[in-house]
Protein backbone atom coordinates (compact mmCIF):
# COMPACT_ATOMS: atom_id res chain seq x y z
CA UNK A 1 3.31 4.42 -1.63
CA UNK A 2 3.27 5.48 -5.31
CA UNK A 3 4.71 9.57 -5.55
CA UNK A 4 2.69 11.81 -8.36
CA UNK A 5 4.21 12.68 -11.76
CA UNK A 6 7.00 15.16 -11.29
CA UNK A 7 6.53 18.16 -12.83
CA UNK A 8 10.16 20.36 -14.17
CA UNK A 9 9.93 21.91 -10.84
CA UNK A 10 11.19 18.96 -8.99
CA UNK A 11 13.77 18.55 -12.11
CA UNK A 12 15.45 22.00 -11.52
CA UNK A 13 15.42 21.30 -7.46
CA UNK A 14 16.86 17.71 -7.49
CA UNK A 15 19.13 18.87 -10.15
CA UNK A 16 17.48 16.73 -13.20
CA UNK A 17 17.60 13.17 -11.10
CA UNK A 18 13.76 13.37 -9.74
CA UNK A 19 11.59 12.50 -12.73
CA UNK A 20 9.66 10.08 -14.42
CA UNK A 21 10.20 6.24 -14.65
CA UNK A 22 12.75 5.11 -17.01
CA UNK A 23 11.77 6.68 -20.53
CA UNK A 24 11.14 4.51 -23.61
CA UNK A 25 10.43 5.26 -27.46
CA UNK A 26 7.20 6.24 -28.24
CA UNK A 27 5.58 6.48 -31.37
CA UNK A 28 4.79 9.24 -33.93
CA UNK A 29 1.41 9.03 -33.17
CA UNK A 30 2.05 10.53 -29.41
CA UNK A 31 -0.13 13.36 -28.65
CA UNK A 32 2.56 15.78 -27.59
CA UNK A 33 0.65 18.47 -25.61
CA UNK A 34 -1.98 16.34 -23.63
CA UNK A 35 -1.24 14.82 -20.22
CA UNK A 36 -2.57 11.14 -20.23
CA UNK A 37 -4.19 10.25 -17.10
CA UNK A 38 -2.08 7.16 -16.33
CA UNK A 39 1.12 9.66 -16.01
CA UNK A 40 0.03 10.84 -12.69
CA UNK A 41 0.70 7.50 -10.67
CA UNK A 42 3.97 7.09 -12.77
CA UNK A 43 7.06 6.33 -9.83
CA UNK A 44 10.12 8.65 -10.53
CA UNK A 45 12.93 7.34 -11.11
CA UNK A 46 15.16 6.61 -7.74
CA UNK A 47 18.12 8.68 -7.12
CA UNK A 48 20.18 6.29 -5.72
CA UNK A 49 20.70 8.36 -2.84
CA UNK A 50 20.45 7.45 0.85
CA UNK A 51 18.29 9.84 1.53
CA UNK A 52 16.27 9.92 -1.56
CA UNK A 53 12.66 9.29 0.08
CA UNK A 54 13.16 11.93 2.69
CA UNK A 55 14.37 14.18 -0.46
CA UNK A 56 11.30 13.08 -2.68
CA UNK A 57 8.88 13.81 0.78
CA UNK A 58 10.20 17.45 1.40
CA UNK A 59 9.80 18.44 -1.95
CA UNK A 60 6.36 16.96 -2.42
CA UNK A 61 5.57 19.07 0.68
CA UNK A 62 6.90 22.33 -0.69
CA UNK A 63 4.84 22.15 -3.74
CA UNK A 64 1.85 22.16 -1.99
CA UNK A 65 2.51 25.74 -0.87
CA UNK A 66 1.46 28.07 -3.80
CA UNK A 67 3.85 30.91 -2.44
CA UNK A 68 6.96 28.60 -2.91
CA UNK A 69 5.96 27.21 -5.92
CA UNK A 70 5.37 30.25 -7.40
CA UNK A 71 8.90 31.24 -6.28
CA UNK A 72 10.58 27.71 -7.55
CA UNK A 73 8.73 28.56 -11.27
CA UNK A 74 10.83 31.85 -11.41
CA UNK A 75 13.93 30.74 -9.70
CA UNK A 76 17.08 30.63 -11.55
CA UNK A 77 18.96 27.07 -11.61
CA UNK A 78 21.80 28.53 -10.05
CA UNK A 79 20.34 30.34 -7.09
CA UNK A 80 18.22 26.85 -6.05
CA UNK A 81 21.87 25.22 -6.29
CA UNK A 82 23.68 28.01 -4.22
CA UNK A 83 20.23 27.40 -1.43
CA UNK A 84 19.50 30.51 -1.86
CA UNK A 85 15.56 29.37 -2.45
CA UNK A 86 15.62 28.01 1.54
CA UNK A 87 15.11 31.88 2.86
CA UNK A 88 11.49 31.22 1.35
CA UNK A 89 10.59 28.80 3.87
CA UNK A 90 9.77 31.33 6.31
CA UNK A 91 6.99 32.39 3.79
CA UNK A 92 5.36 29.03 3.71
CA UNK A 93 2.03 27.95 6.27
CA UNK A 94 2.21 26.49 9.48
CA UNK A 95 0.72 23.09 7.80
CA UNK A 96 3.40 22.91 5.38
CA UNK A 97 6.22 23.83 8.02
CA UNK A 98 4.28 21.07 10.73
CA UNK A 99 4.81 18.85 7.93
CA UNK A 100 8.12 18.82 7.18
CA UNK A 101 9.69 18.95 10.74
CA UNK A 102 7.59 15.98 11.15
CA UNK A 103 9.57 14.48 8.12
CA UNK A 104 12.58 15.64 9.69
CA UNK A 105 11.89 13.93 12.89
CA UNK A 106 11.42 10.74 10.99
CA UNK A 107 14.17 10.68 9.29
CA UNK A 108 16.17 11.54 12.07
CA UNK A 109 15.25 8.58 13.85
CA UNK A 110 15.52 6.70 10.58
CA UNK A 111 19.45 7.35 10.48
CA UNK A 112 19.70 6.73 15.06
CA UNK A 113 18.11 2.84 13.57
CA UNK A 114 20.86 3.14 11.40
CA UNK A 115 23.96 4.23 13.21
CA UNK A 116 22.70 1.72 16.32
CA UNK A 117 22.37 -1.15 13.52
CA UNK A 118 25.27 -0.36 12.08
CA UNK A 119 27.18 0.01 16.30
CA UNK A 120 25.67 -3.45 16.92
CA UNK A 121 26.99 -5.06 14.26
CA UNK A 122 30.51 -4.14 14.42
CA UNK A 123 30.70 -3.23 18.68
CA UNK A 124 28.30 -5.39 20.16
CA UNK A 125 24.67 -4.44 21.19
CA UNK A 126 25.11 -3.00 24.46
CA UNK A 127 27.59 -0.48 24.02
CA UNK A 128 27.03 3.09 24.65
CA UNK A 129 25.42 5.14 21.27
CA UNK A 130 26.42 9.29 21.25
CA UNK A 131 23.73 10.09 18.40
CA UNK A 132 24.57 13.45 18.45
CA UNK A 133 28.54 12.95 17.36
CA UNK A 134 27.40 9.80 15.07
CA UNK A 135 24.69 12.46 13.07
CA UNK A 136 27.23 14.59 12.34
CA UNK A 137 27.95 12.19 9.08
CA UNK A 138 25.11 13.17 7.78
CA UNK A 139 25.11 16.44 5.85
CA UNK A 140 21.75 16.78 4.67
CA UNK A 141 20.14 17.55 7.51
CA UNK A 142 20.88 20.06 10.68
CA UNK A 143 21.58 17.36 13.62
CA UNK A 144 22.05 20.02 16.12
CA UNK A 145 18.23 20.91 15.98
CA UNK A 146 16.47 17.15 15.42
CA UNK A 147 13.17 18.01 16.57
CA UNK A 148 12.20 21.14 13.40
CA UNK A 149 13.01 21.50 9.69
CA UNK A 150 14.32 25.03 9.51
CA UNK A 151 15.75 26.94 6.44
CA UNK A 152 19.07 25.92 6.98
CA UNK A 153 17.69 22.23 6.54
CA UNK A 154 16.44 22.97 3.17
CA UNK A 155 19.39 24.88 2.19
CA UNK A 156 21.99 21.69 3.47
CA UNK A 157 19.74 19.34 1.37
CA UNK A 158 19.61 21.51 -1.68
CA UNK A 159 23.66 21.38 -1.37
CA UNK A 160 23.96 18.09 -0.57
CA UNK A 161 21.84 16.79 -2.95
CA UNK A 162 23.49 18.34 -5.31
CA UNK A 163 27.00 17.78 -4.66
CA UNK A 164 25.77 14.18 -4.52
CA UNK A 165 24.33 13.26 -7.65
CA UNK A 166 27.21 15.16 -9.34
CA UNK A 167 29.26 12.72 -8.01
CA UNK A 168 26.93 9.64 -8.86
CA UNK A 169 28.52 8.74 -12.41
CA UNK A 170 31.77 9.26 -11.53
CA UNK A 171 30.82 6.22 -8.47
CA UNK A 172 29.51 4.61 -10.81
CA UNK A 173 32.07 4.51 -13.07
CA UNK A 174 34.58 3.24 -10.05
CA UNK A 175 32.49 0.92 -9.52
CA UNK A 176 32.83 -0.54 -12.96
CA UNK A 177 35.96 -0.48 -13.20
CA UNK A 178 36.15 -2.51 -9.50
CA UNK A 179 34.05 -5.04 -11.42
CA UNK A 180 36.38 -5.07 -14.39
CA UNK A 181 38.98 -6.14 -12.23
CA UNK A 182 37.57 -8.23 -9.98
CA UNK A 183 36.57 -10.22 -13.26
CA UNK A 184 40.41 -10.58 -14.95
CA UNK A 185 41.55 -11.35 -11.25
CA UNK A 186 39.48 -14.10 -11.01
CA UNK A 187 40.41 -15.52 -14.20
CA UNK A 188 44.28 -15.26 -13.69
CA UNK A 189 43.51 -17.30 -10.59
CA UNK A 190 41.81 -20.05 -12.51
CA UNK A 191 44.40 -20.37 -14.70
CA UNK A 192 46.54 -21.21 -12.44
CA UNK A 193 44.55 -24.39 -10.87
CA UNK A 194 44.95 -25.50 -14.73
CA UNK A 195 48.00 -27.72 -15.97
CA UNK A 196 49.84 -25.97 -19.14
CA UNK A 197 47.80 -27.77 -21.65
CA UNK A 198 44.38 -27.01 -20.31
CA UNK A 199 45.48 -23.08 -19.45
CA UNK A 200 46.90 -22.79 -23.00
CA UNK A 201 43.25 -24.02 -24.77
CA UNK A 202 41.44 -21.75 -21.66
CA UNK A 203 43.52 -18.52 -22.98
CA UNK A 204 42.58 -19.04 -27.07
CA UNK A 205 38.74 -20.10 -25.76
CA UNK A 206 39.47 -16.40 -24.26
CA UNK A 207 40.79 -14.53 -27.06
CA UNK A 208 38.21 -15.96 -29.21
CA UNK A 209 35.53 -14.74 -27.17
CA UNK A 210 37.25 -11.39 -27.36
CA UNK A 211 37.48 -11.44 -30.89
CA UNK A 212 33.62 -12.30 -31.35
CA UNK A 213 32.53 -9.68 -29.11
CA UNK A 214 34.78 -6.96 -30.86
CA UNK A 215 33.25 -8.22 -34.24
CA UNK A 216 29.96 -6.09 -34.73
CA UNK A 217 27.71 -3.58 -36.80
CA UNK A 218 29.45 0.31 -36.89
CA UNK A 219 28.14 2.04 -33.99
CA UNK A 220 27.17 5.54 -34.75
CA UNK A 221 28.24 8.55 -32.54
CA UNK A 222 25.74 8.99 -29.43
CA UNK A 223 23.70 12.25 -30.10
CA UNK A 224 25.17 12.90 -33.75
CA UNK A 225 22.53 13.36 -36.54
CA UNK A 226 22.91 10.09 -38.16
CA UNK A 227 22.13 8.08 -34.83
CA UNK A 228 19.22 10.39 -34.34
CA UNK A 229 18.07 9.24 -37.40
CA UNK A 230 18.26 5.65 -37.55
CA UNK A 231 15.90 5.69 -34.18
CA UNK A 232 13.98 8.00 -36.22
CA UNK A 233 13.95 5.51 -39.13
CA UNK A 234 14.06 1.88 -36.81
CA UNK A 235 12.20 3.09 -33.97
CA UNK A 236 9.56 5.87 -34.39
CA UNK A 237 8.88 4.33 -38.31
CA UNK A 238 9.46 7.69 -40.14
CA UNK A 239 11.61 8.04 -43.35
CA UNK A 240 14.90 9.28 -42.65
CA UNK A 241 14.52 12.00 -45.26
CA UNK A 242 12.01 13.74 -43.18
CA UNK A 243 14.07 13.63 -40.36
CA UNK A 244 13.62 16.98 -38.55
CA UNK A 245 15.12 17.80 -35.07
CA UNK A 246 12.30 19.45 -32.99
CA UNK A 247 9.59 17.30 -34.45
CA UNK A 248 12.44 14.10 -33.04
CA UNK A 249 12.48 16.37 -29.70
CA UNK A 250 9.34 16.66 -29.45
CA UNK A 251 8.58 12.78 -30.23
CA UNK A 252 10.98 11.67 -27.80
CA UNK A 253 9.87 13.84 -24.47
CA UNK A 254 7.87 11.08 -23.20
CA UNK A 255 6.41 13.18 -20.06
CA UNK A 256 5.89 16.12 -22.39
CA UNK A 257 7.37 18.41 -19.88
CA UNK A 258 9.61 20.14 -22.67
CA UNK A 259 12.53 18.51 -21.94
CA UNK A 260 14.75 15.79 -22.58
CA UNK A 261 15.90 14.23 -19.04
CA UNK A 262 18.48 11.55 -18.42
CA UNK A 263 16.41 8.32 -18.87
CA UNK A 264 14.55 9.37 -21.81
CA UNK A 265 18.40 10.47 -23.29
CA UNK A 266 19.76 6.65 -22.29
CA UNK A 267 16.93 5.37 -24.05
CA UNK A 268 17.87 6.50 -27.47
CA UNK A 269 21.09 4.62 -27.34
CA UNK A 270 18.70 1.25 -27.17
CA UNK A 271 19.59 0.52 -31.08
CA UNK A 272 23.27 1.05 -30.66
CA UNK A 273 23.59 -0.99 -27.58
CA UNK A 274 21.95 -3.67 -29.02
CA UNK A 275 24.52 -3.54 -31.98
CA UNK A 276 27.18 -4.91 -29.48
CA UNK A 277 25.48 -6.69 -26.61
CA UNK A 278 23.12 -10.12 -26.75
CA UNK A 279 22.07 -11.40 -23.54
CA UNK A 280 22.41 -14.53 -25.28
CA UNK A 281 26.11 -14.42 -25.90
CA UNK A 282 28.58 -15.57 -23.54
CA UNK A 283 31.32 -12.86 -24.64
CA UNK A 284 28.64 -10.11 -23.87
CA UNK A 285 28.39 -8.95 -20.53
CA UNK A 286 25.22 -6.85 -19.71
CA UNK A 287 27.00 -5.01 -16.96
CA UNK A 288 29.64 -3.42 -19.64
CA UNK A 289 26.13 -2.41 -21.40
CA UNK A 290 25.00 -0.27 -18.86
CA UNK A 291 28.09 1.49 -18.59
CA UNK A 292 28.26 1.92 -21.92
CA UNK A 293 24.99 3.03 -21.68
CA UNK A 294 25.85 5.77 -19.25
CA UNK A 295 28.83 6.67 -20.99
CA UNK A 296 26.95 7.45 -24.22
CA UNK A 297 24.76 9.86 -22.28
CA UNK A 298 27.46 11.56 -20.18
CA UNK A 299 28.93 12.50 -23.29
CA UNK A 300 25.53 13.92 -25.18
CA UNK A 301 24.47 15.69 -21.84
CA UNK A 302 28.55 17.02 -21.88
CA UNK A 303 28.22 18.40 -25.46
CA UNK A 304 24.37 19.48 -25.27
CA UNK A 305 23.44 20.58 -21.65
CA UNK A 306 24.48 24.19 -21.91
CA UNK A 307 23.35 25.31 -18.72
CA UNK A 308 24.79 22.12 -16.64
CA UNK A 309 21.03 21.78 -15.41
CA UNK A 310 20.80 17.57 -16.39
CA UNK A 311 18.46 18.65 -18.44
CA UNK A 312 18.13 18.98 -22.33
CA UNK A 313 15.75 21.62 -23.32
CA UNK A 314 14.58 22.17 -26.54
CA UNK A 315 16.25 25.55 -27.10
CA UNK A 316 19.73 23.58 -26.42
CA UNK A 317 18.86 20.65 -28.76
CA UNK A 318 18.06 22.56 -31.42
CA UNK A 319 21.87 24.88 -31.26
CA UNK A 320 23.58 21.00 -30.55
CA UNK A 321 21.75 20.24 -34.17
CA UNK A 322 23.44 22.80 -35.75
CA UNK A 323 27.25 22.19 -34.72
CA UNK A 324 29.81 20.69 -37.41
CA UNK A 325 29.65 17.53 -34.90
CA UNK A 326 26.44 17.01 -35.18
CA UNK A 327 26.46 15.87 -38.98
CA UNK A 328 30.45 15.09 -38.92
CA UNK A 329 31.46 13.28 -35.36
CA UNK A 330 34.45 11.21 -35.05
CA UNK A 331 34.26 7.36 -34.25
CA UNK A 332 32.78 6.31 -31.30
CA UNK A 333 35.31 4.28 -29.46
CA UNK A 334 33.41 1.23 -27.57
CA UNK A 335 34.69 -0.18 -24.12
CA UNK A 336 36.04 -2.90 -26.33
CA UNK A 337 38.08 -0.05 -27.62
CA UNK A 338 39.63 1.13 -24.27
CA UNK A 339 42.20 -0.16 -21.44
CA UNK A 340 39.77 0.41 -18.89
CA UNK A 341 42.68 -0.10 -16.38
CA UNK A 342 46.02 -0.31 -16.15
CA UNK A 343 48.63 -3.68 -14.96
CA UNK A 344 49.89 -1.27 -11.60
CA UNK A 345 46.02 -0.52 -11.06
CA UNK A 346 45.44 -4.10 -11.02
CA UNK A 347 48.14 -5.22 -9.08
CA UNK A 348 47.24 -2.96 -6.17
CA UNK A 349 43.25 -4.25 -6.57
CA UNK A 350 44.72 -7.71 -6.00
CA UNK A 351 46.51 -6.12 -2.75
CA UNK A 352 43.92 -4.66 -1.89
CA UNK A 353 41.71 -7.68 -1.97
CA UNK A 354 44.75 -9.99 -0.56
CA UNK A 355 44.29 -7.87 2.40
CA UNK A 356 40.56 -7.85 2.89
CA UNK A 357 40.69 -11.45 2.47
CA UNK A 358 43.70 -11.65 5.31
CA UNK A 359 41.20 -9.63 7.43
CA UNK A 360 38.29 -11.87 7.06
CA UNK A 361 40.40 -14.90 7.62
CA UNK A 362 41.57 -13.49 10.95
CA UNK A 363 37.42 -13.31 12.01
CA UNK A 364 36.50 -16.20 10.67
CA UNK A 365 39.25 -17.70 12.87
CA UNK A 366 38.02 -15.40 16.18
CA UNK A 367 34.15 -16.34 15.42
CA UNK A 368 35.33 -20.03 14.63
CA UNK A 369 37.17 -19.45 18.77
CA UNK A 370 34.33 -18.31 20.20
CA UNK A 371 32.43 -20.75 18.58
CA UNK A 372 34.61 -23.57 20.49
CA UNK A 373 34.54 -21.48 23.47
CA UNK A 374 30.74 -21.10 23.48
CA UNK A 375 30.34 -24.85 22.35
CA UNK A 376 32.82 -26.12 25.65
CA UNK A 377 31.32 -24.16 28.30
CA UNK A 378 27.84 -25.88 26.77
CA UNK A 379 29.34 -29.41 27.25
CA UNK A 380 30.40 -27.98 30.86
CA UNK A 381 27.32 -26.98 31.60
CA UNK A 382 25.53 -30.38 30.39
CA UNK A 383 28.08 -32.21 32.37
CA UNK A 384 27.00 -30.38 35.56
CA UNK A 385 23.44 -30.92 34.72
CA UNK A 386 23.77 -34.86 34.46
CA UNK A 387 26.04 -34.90 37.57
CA UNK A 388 23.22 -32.70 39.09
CA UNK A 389 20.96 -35.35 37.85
CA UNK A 390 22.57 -38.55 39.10
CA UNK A 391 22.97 -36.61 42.62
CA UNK A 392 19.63 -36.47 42.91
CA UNK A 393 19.03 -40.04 41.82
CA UNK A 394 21.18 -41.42 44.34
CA UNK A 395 19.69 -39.02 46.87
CA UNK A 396 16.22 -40.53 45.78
CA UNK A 397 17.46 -44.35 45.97
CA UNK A 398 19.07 -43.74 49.67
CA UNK A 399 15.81 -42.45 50.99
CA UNK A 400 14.18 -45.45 48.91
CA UNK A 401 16.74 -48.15 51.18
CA UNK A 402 17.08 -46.58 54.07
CA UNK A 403 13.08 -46.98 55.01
CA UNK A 404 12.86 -49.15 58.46
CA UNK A 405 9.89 -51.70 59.52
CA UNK A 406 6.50 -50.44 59.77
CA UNK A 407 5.94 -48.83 63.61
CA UNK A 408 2.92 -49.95 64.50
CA UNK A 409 1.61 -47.69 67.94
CA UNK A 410 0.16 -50.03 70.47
CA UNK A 411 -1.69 -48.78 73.46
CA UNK A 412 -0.86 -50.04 77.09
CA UNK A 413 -3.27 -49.39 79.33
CA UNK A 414 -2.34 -47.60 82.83
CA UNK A 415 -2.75 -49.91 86.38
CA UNK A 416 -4.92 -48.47 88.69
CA UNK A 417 -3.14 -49.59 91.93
CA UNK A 418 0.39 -48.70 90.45
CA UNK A 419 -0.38 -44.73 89.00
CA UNK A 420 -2.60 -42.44 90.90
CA UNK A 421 -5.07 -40.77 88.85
CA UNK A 422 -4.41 -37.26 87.36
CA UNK A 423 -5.85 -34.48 88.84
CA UNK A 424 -8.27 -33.35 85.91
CA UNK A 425 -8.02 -29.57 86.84
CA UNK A 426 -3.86 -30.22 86.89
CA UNK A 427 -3.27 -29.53 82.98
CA UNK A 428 0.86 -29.39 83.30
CA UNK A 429 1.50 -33.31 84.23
CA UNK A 430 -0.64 -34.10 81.60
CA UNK A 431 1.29 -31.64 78.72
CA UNK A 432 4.54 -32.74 80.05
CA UNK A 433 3.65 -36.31 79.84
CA UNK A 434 2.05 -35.48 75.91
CA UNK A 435 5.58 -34.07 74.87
CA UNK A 436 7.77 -37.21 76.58
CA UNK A 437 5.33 -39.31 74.31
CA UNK A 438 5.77 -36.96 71.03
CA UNK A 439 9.62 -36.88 71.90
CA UNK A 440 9.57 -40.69 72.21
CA UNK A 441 8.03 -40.96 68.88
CA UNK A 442 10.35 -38.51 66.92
CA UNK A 443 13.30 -40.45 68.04
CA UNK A 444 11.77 -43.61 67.13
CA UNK A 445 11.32 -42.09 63.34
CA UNK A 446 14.38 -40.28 63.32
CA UNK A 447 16.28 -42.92 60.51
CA UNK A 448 13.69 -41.92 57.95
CA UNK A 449 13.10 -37.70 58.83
CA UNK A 450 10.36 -37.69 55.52
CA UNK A 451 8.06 -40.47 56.62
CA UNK A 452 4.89 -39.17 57.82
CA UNK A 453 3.91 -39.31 61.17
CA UNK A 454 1.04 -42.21 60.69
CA UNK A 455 1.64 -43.70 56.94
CA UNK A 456 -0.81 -44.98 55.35
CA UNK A 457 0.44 -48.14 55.05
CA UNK A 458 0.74 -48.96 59.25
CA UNK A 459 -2.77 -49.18 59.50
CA UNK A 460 -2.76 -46.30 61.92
CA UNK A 461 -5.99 -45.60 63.70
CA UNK A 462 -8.27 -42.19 63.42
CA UNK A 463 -8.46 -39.54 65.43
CA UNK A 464 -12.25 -40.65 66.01
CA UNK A 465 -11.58 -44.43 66.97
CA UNK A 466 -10.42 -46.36 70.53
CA UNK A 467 -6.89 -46.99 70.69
CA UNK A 468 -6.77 -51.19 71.63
């Protein structure tokens, strides 16, 4: 599913994170104020919220209603932070509001898959779920009414939302420095698998990489005039004497939405990143790029974005041009430039991870016991079934050798003198005399209980022929 460009309405409402794909530099031949065509299947670029579809599906929604948007055009930043826009809602039509409790119904049952994923993994799959306490996590959303997206809804993912991607850098940046450590951890553990001579050469092959990292061009200030204007010179192809702030604005506002949002900032910094970093170097890591990436444009959106919006606007680009910092910053200290943390932070890291590796040891060890477990009562189970097996072998062979000689029925024919005939109209002699025979017979047979009565094999005769 590919979302439609977004316009600075969704910029104000998802606080300057919903907008176009990841800017680049354009050319000075842009057309400025026309709208190419190809812009309006453009993805935006992805929150990196949890919730960031359901976010990008309500607000797609709202637009469509022409009372809201109107109201979102005129609505102060603040007021759509405070949620003060959700008492419009009530205004909107029954198509819109079907819609979005729809959306709300979906995404409810997108976060039950999750919790019950989430249960099953670390309880077992046939424990008992409450849905109702588990949704209570969740703060973008009103789980006591699941079925309806009311104003309350909008006004919790407004907040949310916003409290949210406030936060995101400063993850981010914990993240990083996670990373960071992780990385020095790991090499003080290979150092010491290595012998002195080998972890002495291992430590100058280390501070050599340092030192050729550390060893590049100047790297200008981000957002100070002299940065501006070597993209202006390197990357647009203008001459740096002409260099002129709003027509650079103007150049560089790739959606032409009239302003200057967070990708289209980080991609200014291209030329001074590439002063430092070469994926082609084994001192430069690409993952210390992109944080020094996003540090270069936390501090321009810091000094520039007046109105704490995440967004630039031409207005506040122009009064940034005119500070004292602007055409005189200080140096621009590098992460190569920084203790990005300190010995005590590292040493509990290495606790930390000591610990999380203690853990996993202890269920590797249970899974590894219930493996055995699992695997004996199998070898039980396949020693019943071949005991099973030979049982009924045996039981097969001793019906096999325990067949008799073949009974072959002879008939003997009555005297005439000796027996008096049967009366013909007196049926009991004749029955009682049947079931002597039949008893006779069963008795006879009794050593093998499966033979049939007249096998095959005996040459018994047919019902239809004369017994001799």
């Amino acid at each position: 599913m590919r979302w439609k460009r977004p316009t600075p309405l969704h910029c104000w409402l998802l606080i300057g994170l919903l907008v176009a794909a990841e800017a680049v530099p354009i050319d000075k031949i842009k057309p400025i104020d026309v709208e190419m065509p190809a812009q309006e299947t453009m993805e935006p670029h992805d929150t990196g919220l949890y919730y960031d579809r359901y976010l990008r599906e309500v607000i797609d929604v709202l637009e469509t209603d022409k009372h809201f948007r109107k109201k979102l055009q005129t609505a102060d930043i603040e007021e759509i932070k405070a949620g003060k826009l959700s008492k419009e809602l009530n205004l909107v039509s029954h198509m819109v509001r079907s819609k979005l409790d729809e959306l709300k119904r979906q995404e409810v049952a997108r976060l039950r898959m999750l919790i019950k994923a989430k249960m099953d993994v670390h309880q077992g799959k046939d424990i008992k779920i409450d849905h109702h306490a588990l949704l209570k996590q969740f703060d973008h959303l009103n789980h006591q009414n699941p079925h309806s997206f009311e104003s309350e809804d909008l006004e919790m993912l407004i907040k949310t939302a916003t409290s949210d991607l406030e936060n995101y850098d400063r993850d981010r940046h914990e993240e990083f420095k996670q990373y960071e450590m992780l990385k020095e951890h790991e090499r003080r553990e290979y150092l010491k698998t290595l012998d002195d001579v080998r972890r002495k050469e291992e430590e100058m092959r280390f501070e050599e990489m340092k030192k050729k990292h550390r060893d590049h061009p100047k790297v200008h200030h981000p957002g100070s005039k002299d940065q501006l204007k070597e993209v202006w010179e390197e990357t647009d192809g203008l001459d740096p004497e002409d260099f002129d702030p709003k027509t650079f604005f103007k150049l560089h506002d790739s959606n032409g939405d009239k302003f200057l949002d967070e990708q289209e900032l980080e991609a200014l910094f291209t030329k001074e990143l590439e002063k430092i970093y070469d994926p082609n170097n084994e001192e430069d890591d690409m993952v210390e790029m992109e944080e020094e990436r996003l540090r270069m444009r936390e501090h321009v959106m810091n000094e520039v974005d007046i109105n704490k919006d995440r967004l630039i606007s031409l207005e506040e680009f122009l009064k940034a041009s005119e500070k004292r910092d602007f055409t005189d910053p200080e140096n621009w200290e590098t992460l190569d430039q920084q203790d990005l943390y300190s010995e005590s932070e590292l040493r509990q890291f290495e606790s930390r991870l000591a610990k999380q590796q203690d853990e996993l040891n202890m269920k590797s060890h249970n899974l590894m016991k219930q493996h055995q477990e699992l695997q004996s009562q199998h070898n039980q189970l396949q020693v019943q079934k071949h005991e099973l097996y030979q049982a009924m072998q045996q039981m097969e062979q001793k019906k096999q050798g325990q067949k008799g000689p073949k009974i072959e029925l002879k008939f003997h024919p009555v005297k005439q003198d000796s027996t008096p005939p049967e009366d013909v109209n007196s049926p009991i002699p004749m029955k009682a005399k049947a079931l002597d025979n039949v008893h006779n017979l069963i008795q006879d047979r009794a050593h093998d209980p499966v033979q049939d009565l007249y096998p095959a094999t005996t040459g018994a005769p047919r019902h239809d022929e004369p017994l001799h």
